[in-house]
C-alpha atoms as a PDB file:
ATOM      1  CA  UNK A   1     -11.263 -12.284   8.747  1.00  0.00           C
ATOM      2  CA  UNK A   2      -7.964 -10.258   8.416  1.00  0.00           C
ATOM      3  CA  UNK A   3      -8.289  -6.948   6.768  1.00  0.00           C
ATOM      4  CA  UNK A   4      -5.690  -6.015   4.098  1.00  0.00           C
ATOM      5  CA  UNK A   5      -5.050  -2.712   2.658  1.00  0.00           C
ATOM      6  CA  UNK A   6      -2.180  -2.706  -0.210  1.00  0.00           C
ATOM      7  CA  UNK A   7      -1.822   1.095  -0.781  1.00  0.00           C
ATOM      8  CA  UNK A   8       0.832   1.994  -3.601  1.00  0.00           C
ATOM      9  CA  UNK A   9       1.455   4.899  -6.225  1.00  0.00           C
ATOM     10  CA  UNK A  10       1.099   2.575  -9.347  1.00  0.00           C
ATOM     11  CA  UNK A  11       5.143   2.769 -10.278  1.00  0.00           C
ATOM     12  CA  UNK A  12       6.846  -0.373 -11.373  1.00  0.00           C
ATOM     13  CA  UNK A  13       8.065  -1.141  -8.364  1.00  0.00           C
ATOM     14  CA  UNK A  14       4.405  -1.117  -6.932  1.00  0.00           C
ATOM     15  CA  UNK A  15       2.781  -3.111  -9.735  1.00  0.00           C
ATOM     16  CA  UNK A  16       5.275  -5.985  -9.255  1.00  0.00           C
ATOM     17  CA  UNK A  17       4.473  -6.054  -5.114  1.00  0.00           C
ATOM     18  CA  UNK A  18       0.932  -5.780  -6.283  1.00  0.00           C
ATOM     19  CA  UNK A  19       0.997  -9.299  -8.395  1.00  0.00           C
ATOM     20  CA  UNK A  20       3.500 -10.808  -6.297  1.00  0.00           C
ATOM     21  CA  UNK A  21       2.362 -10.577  -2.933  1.00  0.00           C
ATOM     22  CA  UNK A  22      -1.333  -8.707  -2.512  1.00  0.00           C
ATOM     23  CA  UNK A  23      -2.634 -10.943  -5.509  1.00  0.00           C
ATOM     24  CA  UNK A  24      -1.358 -14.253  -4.035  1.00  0.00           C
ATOM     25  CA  UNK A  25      -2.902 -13.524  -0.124  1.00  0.00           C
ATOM     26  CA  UNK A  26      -6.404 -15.431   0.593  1.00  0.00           C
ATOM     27  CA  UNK A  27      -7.855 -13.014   2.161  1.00  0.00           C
ATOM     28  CA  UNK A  28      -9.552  -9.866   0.409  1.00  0.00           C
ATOM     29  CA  UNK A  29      -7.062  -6.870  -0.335  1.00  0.00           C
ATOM     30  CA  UNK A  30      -8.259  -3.655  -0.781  1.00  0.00           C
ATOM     31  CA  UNK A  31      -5.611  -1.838  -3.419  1.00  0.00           C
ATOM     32  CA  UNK A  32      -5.198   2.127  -2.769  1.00  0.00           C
ATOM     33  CA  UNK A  33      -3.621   3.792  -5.708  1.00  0.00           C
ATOM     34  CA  UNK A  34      -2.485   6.947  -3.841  1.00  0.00           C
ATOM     35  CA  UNK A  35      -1.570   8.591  -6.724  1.00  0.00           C
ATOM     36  CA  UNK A  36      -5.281   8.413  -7.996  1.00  0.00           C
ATOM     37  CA  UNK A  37      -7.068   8.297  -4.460  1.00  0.00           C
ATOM     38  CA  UNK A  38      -4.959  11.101  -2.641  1.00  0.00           C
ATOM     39  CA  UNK A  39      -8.024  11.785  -0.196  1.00  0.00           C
ATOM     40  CA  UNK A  40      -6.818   8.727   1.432  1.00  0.00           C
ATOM     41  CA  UNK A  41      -2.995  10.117   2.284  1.00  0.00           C
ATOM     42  CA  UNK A  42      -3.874  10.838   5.368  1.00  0.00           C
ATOM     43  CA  UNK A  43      -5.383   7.335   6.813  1.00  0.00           C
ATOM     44  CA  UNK A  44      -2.133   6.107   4.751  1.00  0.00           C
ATOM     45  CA  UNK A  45      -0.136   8.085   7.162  1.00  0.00           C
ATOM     46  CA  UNK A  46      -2.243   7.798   9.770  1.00  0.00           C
ATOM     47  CA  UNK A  47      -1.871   3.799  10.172  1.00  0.00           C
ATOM     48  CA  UNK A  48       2.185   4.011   9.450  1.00  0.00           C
ATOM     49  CA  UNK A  49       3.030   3.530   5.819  1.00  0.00           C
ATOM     50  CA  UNK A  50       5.928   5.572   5.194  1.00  0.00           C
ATOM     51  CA  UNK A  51       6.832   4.266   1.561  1.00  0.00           C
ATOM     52  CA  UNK A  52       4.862   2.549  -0.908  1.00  0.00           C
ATOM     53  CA  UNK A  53       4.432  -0.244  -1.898  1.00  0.00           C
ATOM     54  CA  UNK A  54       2.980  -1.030   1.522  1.00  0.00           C
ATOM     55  CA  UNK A  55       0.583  -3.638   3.013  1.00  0.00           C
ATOM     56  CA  UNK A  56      -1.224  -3.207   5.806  1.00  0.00           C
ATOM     57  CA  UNK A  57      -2.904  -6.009   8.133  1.00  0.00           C
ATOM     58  CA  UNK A  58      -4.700  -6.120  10.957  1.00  0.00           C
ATOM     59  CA  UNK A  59      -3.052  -2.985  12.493  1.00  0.00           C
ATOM     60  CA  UNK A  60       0.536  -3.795  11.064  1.00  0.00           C
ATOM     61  CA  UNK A  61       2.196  -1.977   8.486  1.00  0.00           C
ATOM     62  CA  UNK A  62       4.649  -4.019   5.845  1.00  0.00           C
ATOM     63  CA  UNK A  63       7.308  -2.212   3.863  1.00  0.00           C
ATOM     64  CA  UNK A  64       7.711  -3.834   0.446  1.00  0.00           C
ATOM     65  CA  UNK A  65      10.871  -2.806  -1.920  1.00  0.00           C
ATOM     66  CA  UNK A  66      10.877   0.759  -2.107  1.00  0.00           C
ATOM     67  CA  UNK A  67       8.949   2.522  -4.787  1.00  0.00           C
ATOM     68  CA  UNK A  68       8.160   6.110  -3.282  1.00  0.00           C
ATOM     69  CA  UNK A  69       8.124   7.800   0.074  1.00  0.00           C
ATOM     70  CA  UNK A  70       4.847   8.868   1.100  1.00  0.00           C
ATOM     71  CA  UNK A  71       6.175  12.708   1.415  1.00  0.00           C
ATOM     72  CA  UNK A  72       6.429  12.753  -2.528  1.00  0.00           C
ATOM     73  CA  UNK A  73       3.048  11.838  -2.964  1.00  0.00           C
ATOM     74  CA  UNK A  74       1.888  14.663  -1.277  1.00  0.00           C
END
């Protein structure tokens, strides 16, 4: 099974990638609200996201819209 990880920083933007494309995959997303979970920056970074909204599957990371660069999270 394919591993999803939507990570995001809860803007509009982000909520509207979150119901329109995490909610409507079959397999299990984990969502990452960066701005509440900013321990996990780092493996953000780590596995490529460089904006959020961003999915990532199975290794590959997927740039949706553009809500926030991960820089201004920090």
């Amino acid at each position: 099974m394919s591993k999803a990880v939507f990570y995001h920083a809860g803007c509009p933007v982000c909520v509207s990638a979150e119901h329109t494309v995490a909610d409507a995959l079959k397999t299990p997303v984990e969502k990452v609200h960066l701005g509440e979970a900013r321990g996990r920056l780092a493996e953000a970074e780590r596995l490529g996201v460089k904006s959020v909204p961003a999915l990532v599957m199975d290794g590959h990371v997927f740039h949706i819209n553009h809500g926030a660069d991960l820089s201004a999270l920090k």
